[in-house]
C-alpha atoms as a PDB file:
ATOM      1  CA  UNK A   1      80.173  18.427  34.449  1.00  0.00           C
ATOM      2  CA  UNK A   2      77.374  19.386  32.978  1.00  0.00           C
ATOM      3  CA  UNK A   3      77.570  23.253  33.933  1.00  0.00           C
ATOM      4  CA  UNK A   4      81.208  23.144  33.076  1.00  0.00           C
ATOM      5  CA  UNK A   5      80.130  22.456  29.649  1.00  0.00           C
ATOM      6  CA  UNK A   6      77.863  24.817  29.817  1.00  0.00           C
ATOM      7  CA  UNK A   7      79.810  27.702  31.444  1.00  0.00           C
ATOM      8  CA  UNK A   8      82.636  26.829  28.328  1.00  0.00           C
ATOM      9  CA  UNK A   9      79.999  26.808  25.653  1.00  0.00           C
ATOM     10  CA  UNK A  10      78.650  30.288  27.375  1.00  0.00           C
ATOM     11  CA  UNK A  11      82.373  31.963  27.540  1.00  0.00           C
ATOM     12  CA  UNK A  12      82.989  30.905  24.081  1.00  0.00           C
ATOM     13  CA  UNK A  13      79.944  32.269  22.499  1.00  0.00           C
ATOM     14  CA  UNK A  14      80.916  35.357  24.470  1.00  0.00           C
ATOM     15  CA  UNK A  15      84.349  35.494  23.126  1.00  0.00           C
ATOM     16  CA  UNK A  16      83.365  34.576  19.545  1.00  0.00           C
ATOM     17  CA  UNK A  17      80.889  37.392  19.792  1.00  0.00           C
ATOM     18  CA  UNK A  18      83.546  40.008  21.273  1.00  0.00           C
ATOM     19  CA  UNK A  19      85.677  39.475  18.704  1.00  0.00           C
ATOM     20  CA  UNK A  20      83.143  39.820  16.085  1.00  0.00           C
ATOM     21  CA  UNK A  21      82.046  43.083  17.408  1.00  0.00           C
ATOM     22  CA  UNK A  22      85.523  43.909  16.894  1.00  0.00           C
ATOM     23  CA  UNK A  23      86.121  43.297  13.575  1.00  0.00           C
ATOM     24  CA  UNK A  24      82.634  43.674  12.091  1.00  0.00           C
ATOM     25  CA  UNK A  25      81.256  46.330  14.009  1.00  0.00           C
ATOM     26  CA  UNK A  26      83.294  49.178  12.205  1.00  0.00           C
ATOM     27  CA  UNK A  27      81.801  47.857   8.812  1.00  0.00           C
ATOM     28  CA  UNK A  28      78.478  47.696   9.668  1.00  0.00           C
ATOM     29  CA  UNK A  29      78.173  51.089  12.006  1.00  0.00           C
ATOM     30  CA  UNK A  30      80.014  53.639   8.977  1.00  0.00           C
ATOM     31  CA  UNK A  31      82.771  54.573  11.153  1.00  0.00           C
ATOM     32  CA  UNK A  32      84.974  52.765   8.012  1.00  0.00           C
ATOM     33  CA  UNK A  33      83.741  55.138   5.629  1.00  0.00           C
ATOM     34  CA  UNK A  34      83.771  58.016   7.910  1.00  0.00           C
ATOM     35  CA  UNK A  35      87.710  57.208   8.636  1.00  0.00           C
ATOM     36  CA  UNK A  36      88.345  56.791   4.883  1.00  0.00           C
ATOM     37  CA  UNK A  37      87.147  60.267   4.551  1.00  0.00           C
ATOM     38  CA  UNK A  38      88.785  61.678   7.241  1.00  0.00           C
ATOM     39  CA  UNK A  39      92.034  60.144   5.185  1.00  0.00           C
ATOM     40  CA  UNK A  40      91.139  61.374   1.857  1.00  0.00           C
ATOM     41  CA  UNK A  41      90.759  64.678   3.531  1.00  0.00           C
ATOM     42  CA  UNK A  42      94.527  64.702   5.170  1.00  0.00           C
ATOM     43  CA  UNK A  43      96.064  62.915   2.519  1.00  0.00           C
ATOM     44  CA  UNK A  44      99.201  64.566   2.096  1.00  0.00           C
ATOM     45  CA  UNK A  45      98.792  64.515  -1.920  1.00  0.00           C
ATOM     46  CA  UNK A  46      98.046  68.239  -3.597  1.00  0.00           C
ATOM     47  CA  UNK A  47      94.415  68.606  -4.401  1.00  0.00           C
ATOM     48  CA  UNK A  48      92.955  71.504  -7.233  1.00  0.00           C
ATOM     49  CA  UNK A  49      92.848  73.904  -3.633  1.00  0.00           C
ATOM     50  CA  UNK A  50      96.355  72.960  -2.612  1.00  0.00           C
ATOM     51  CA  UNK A  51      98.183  73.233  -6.435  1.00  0.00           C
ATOM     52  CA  UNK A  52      96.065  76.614  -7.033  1.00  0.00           C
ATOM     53  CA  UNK A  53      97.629  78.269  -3.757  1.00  0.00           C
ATOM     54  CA  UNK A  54     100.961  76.668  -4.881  1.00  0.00           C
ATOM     55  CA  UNK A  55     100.221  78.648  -8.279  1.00  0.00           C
ATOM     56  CA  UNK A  56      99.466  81.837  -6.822  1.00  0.00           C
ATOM     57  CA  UNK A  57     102.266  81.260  -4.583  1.00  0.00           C
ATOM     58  CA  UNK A  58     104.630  81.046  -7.258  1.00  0.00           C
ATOM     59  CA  UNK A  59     103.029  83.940  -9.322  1.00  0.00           C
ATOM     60  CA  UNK A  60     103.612  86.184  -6.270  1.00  0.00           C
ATOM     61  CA  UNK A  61     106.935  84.939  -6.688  1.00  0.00           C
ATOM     62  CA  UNK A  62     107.360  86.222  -9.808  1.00  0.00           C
ATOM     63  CA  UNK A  63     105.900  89.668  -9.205  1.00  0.00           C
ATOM     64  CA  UNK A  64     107.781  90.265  -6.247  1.00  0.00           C
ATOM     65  CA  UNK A  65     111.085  89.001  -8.303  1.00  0.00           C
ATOM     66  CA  UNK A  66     109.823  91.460 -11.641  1.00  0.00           C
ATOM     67  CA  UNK A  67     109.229  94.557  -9.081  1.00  0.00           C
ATOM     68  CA  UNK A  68     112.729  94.085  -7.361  1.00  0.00           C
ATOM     69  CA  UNK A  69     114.223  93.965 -11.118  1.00  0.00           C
ATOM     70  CA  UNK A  70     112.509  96.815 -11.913  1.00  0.00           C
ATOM     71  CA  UNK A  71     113.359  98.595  -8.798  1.00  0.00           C
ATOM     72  CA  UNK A  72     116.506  97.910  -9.220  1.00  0.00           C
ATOM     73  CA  UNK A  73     116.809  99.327 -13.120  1.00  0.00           C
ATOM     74  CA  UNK A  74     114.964 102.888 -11.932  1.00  0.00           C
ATOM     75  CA  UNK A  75     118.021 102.978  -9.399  1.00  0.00           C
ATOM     76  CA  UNK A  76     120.727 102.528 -11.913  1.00  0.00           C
ATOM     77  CA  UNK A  77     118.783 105.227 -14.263  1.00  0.00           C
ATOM     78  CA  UNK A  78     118.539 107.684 -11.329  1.00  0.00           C
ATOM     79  CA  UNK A  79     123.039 107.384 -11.549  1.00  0.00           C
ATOM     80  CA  UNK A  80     123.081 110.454 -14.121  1.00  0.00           C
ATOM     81  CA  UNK A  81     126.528 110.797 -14.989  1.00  0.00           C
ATOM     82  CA  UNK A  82     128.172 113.857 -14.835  1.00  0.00           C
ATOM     83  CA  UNK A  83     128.587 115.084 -17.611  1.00  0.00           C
ATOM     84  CA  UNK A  84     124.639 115.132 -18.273  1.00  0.00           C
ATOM     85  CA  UNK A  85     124.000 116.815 -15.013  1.00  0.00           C
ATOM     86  CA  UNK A  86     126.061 119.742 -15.872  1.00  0.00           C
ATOM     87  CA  UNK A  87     124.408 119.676 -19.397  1.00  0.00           C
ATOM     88  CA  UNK A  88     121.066 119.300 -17.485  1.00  0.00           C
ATOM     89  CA  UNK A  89     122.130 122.420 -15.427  1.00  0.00           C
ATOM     90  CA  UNK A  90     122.216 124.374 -18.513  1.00  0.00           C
ATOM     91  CA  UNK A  91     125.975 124.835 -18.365  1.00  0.00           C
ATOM     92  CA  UNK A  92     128.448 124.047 -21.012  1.00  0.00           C
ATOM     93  CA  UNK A  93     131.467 122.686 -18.801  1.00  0.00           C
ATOM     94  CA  UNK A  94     133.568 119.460 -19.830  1.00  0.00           C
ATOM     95  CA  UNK A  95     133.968 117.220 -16.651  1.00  0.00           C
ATOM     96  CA  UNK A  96     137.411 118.356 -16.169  1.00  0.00           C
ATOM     97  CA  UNK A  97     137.077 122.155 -15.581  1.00  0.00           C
ATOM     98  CA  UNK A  98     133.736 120.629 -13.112  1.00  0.00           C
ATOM     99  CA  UNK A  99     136.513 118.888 -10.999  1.00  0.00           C
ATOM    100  CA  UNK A 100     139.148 121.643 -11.511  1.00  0.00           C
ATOM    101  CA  UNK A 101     136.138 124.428  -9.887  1.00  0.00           C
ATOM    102  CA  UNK A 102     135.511 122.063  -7.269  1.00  0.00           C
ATOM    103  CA  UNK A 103     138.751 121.466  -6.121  1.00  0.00           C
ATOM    104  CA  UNK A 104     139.954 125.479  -6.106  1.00  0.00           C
ATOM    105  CA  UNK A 105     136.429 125.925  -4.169  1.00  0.00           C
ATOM    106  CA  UNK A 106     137.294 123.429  -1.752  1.00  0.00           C
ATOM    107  CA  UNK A 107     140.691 125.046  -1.627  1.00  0.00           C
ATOM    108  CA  UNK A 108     139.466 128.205  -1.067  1.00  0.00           C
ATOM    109  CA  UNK A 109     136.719 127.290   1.688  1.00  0.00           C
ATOM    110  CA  UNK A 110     139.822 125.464   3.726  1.00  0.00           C
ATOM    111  CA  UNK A 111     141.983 128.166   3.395  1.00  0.00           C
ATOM    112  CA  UNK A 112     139.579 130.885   4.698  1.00  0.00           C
ATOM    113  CA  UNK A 113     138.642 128.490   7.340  1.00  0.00           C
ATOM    114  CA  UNK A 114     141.794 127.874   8.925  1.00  0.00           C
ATOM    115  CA  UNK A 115     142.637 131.426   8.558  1.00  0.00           C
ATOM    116  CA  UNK A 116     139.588 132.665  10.442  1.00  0.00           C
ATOM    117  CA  UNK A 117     140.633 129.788  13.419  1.00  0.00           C
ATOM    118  CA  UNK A 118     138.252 127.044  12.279  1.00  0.00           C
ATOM    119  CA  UNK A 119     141.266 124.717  13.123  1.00  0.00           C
ATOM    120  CA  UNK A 120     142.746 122.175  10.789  1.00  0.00           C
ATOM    121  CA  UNK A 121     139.743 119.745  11.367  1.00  0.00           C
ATOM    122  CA  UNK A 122     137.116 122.429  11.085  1.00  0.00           C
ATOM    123  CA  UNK A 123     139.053 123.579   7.920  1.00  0.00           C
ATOM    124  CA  UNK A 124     139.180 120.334   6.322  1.00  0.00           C
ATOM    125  CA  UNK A 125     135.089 119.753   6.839  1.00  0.00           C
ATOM    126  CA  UNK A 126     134.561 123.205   5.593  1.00  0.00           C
ATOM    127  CA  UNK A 127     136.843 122.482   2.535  1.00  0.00           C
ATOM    128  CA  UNK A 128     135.493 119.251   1.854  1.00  0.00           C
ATOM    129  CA  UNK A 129     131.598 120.810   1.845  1.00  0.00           C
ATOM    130  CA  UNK A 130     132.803 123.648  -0.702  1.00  0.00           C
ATOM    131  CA  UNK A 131     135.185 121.636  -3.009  1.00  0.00           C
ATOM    132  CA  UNK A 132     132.521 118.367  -3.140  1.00  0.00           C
ATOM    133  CA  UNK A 133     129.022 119.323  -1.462  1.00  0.00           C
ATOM    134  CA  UNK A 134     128.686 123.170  -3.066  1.00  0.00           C
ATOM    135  CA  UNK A 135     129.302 122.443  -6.603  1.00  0.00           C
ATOM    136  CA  UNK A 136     126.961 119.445  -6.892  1.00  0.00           C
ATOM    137  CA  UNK A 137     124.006 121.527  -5.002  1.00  0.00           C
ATOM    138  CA  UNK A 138     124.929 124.129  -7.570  1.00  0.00           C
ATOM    139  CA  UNK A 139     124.164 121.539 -10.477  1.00  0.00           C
ATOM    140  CA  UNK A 140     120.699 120.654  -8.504  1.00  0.00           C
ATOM    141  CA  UNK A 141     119.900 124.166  -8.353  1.00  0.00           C
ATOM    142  CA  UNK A 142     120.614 125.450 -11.740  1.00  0.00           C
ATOM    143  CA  UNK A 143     118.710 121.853 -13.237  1.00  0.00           C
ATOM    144  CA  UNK A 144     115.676 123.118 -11.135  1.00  0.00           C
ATOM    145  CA  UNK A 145     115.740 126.674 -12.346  1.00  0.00           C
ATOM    146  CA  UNK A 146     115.751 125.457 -15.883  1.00  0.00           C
ATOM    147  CA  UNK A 147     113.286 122.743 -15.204  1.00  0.00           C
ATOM    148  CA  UNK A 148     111.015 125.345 -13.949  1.00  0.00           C
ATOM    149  CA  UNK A 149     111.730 128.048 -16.538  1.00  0.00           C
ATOM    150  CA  UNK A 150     110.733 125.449 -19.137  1.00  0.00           C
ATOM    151  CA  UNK A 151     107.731 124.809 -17.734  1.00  0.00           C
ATOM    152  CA  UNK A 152     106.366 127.689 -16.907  1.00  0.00           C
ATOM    153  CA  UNK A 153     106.571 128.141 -20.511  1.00  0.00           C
ATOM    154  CA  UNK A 154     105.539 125.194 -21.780  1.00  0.00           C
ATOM    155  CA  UNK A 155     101.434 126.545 -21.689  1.00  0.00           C
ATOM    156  CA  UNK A 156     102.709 129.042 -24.217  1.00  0.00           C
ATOM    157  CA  UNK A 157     104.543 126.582 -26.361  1.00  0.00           C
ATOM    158  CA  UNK A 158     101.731 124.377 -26.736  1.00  0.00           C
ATOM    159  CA  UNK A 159      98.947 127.183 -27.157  1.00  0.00           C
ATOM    160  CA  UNK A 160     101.571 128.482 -30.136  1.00  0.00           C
ATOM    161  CA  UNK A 161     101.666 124.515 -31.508  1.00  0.00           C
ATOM    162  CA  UNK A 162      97.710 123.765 -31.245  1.00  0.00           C
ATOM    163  CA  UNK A 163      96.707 127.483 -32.669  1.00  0.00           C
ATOM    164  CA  UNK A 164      99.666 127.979 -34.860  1.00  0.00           C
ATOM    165  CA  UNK A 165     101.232 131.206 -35.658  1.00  0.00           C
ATOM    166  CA  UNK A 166      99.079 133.970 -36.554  1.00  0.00           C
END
């Protein structure tokens, strides 16, 4: 009876022990601390590094949306109307005798087209490249002309303006 009591009294201490390994062992080791760091670490909550790429994020954001807006404006400014590119060309047409040359041009091309045997789908593609294509590379070519005309000279224009007229 005697070692019964003694064999309880032995796997009670053991048990009481076990479990206070259990529960007190984290606290006194530092693996509580070390896991409370490891938490503060992933805590899901923004910290300074987090909200600062969130702030760049946003800025890039905003420059990407400003350069699209921009980009967008220099392609509505590069849609000259008309009537300036034949200005710019250096000619003094009104939009009306533009369309009027374009569409006796593109006349003309189909005409001499079919007549030569181009066929009436050959003559319509050569038509349509006369009366449309031909008069607006016209307009580019003349605006270049002038473009370089003016600046070749431009030197002079400026020596004239800083020297003045002697």
């Amino acid at each position: 009876m005697q070692t019964q009591t003694l064999a309880l009294a032995f796997l009670a201490a053991t048990t009481v022990g076990g479990i206070a390994w259990v529960f007190l062992y984290p606290y006194l080791s530092g693996e509580k601390k070390a896991e409370s760091r490891r938490a503060s670490v992933a805590r899901s909550e923004p910290s300074t590094a987090r909200s600062s790429e969130r702030t760049q994020r946003s800025r890039r954001e905003q420059v990407e949306g400003s350069l699209k807006e921009l980009e967008a404006r220099r392609q509505k400014d590069k849609k000259v109307s008309l009537g300036i590119r034949i200005s710019q060309a250096g000619l003094e047409w009104s939009e009306q005798k533009f369309w009027v040359i374009s569409g006796a041009l593109g006349l003309f091309g189909f005409v001499v087209a079919f007549l030569i045997g181009g066929g009436l789908l050959g003559a319509a593609g050569i038509g349509f490249a006369m009366g449309l294509g031909l008069p607006r590379w016209l307009l580019g070519f003349l605006k270049k002309r002038r473009e370089k005309a003016f600046l070749k000279a431009l030197p002079d224009a400026v020596d004239v303006i800083v020297r003045g007229i002697k």
